[in-house]
C-alpha atoms as a PDB file:
ATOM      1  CA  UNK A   1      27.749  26.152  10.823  1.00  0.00           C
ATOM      2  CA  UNK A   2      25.451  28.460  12.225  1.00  0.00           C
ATOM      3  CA  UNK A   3      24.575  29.547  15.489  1.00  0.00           C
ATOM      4  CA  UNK A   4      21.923  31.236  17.246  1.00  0.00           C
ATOM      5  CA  UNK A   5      21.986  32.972  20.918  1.00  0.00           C
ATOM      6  CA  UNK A   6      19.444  35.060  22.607  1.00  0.00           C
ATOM      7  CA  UNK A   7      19.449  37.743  24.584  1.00  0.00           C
ATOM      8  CA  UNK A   8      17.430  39.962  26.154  1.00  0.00           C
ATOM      9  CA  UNK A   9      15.050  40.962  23.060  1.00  0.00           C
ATOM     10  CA  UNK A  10      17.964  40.374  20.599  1.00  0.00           C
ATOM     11  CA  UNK A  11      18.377  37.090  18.495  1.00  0.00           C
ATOM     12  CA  UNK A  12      21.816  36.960  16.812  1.00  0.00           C
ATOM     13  CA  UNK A  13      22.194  34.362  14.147  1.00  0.00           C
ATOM     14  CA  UNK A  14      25.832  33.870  13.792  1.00  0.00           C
ATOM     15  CA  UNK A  15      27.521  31.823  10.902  1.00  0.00           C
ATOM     16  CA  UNK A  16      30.865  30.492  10.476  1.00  0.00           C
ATOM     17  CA  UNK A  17      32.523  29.387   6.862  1.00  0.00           C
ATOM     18  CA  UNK A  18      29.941  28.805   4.261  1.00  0.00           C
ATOM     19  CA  UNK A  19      26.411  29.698   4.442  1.00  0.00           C
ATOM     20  CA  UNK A  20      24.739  27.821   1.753  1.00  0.00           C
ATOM     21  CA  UNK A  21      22.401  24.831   0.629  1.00  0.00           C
ATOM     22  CA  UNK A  22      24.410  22.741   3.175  1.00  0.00           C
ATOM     23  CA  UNK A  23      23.127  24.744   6.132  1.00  0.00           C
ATOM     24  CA  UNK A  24      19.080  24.777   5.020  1.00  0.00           C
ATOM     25  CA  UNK A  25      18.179  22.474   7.951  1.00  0.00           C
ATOM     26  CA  UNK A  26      18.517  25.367   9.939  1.00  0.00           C
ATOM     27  CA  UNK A  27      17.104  27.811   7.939  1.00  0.00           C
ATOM     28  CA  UNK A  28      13.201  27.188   9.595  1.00  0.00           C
ATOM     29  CA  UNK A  29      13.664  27.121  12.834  1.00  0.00           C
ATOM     30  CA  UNK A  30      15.736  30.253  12.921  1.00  0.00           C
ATOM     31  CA  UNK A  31      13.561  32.075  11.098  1.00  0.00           C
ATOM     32  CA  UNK A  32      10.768  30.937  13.262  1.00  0.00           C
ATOM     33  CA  UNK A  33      12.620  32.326  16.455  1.00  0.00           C
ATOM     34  CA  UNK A  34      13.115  35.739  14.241  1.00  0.00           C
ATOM     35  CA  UNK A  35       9.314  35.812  14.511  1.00  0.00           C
ATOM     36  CA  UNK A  36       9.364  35.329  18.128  1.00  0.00           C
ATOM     37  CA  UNK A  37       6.936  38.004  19.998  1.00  0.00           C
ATOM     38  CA  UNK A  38       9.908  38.843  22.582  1.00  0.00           C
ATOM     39  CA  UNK A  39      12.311  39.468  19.595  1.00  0.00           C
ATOM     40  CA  UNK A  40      12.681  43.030  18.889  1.00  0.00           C
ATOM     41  CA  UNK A  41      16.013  42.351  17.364  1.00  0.00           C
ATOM     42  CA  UNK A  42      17.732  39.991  14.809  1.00  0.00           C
ATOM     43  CA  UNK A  43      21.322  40.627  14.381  1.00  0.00           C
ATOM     44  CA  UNK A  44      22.513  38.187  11.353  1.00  0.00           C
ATOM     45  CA  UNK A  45      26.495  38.394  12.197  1.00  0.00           C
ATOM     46  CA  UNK A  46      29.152  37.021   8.702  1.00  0.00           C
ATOM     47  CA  UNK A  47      32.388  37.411  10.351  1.00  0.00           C
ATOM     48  CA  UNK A  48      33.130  34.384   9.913  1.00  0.00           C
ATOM     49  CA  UNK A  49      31.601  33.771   6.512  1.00  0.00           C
ATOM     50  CA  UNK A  50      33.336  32.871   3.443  1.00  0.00           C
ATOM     51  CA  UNK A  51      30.799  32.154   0.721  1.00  0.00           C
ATOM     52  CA  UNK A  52      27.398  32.413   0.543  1.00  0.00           C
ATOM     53  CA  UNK A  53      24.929  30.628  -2.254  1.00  0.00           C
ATOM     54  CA  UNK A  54      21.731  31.360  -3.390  1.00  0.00           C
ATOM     55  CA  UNK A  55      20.069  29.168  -0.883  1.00  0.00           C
ATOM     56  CA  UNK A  56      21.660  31.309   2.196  1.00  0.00           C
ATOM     57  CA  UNK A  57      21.090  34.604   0.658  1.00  0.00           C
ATOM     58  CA  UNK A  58      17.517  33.520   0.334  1.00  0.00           C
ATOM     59  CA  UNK A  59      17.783  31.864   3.402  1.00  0.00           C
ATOM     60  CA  UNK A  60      18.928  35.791   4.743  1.00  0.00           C
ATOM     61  CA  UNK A  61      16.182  38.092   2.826  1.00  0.00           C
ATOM     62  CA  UNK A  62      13.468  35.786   4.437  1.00  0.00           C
ATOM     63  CA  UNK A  63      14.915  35.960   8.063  1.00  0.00           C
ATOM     64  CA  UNK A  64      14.920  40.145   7.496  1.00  0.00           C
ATOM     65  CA  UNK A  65      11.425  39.823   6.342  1.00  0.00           C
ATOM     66  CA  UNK A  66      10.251  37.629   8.816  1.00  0.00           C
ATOM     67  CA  UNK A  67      11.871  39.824  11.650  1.00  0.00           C
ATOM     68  CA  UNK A  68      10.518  42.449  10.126  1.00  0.00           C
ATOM     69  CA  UNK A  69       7.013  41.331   9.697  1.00  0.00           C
ATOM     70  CA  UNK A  70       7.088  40.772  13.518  1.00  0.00           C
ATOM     71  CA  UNK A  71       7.740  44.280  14.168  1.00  0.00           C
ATOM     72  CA  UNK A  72      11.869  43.737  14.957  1.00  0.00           C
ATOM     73  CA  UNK A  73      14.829  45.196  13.146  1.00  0.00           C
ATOM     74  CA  UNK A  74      16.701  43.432  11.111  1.00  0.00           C
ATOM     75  CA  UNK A  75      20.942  44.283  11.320  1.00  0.00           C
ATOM     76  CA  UNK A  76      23.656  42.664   9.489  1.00  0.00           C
ATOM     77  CA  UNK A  77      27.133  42.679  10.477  1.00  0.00           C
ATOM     78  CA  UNK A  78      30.553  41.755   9.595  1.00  0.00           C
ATOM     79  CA  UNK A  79      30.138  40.750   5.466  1.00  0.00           C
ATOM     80  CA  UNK A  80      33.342  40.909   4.199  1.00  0.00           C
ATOM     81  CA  UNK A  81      33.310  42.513   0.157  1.00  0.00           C
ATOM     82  CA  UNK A  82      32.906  39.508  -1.651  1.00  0.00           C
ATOM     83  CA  UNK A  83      29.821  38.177   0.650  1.00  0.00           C
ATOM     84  CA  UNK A  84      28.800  41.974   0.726  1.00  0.00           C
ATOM     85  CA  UNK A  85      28.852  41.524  -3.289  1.00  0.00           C
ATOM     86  CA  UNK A  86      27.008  38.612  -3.718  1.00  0.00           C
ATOM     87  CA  UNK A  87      24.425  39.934  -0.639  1.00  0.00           C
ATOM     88  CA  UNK A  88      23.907  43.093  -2.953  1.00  0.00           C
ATOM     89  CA  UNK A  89      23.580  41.188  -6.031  1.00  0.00           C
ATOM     90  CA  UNK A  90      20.822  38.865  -4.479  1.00  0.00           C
ATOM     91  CA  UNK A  91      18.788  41.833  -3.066  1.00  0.00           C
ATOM     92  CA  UNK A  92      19.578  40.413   0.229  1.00  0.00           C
ATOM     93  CA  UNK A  93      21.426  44.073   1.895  1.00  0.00           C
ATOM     94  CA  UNK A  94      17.909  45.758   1.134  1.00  0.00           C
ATOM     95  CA  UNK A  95      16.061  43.706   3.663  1.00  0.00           C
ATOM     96  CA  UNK A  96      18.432  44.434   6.419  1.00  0.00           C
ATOM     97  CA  UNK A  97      19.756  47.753   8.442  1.00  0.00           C
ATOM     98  CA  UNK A  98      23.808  47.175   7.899  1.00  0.00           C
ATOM     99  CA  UNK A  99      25.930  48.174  10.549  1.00  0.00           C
ATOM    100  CA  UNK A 100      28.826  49.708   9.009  1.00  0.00           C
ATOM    101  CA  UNK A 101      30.231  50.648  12.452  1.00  0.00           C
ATOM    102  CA  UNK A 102      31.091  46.923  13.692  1.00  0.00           C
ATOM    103  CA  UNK A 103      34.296  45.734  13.716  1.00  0.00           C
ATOM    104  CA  UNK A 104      35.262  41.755  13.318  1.00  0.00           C
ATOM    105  CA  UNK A 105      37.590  40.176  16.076  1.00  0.00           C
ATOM    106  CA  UNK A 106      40.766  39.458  14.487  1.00  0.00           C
ATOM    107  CA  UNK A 107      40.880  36.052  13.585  1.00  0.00           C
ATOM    108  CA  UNK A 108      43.592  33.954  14.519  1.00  0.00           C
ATOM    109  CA  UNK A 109      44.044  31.946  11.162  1.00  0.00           C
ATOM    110  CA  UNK A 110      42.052  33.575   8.767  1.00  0.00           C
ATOM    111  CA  UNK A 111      40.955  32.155   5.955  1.00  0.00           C
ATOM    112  CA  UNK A 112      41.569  32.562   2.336  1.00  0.00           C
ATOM    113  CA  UNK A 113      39.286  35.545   2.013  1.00  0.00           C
ATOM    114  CA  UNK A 114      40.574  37.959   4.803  1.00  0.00           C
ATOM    115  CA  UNK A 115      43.870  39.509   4.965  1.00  0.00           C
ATOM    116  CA  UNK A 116      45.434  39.370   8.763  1.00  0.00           C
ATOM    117  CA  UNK A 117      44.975  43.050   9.168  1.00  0.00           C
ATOM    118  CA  UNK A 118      41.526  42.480   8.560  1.00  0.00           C
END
């Protein structure tokens, strides 16, 4: 599932268990919103991300792009190591600023890929 709020000049896209082939009915309109004039920021938050395909990491890289293009940062959140892996792998982390400073909320059940402490 994915999400997407507005506020202010920021546009967070926010996804929740897989982000894949599944999800690419969403993918256009989102990134049309990234290219928003009033968008100055896209934050693309994975806390809640367990996989990731080609499709979303494409699906990612064109969102940074389009942001960019538009004249708005691009910031990614929250990837765990093994999306982080595959986000690296696909070229997808160069597109986007990563902030390395955010912290996930604890989740209550988490899922196969996170520890509790995480």
């Amino acid at each position: 599932m994915i999400e997407a709020t507005v506020t202010e000049t920021t546009l967070t896209v926010s996804a929740e268990g897989d982000l894949d082939l599944a999800e690419r009915a969403r993918f256009p309109e989102l990134t049309a919103r990234a290219a928003a004039p009033d968008v100055a920021e896209v934050v693309v938050d994975l806390c809640s991300v367990a996989f990731v395909d080609s499709a979303g990491a494409a699906f990612l890289i064109a969102l940074a792009e389009t942001a960019k293009r538009s004249g708005a940062r691009a910031v990614l959140r929250g990837a765990d190591e093994r999306v982080g892996f595959v986000l690296e792998l696909c070229g997808a982390l160069d597109s986007y600023e990563v902030d390395a400073e955010h912290r996930c909320a604890p989740a209550s059940s988490p899922g196969p890929w996170r520890s509790p402490s995480a």
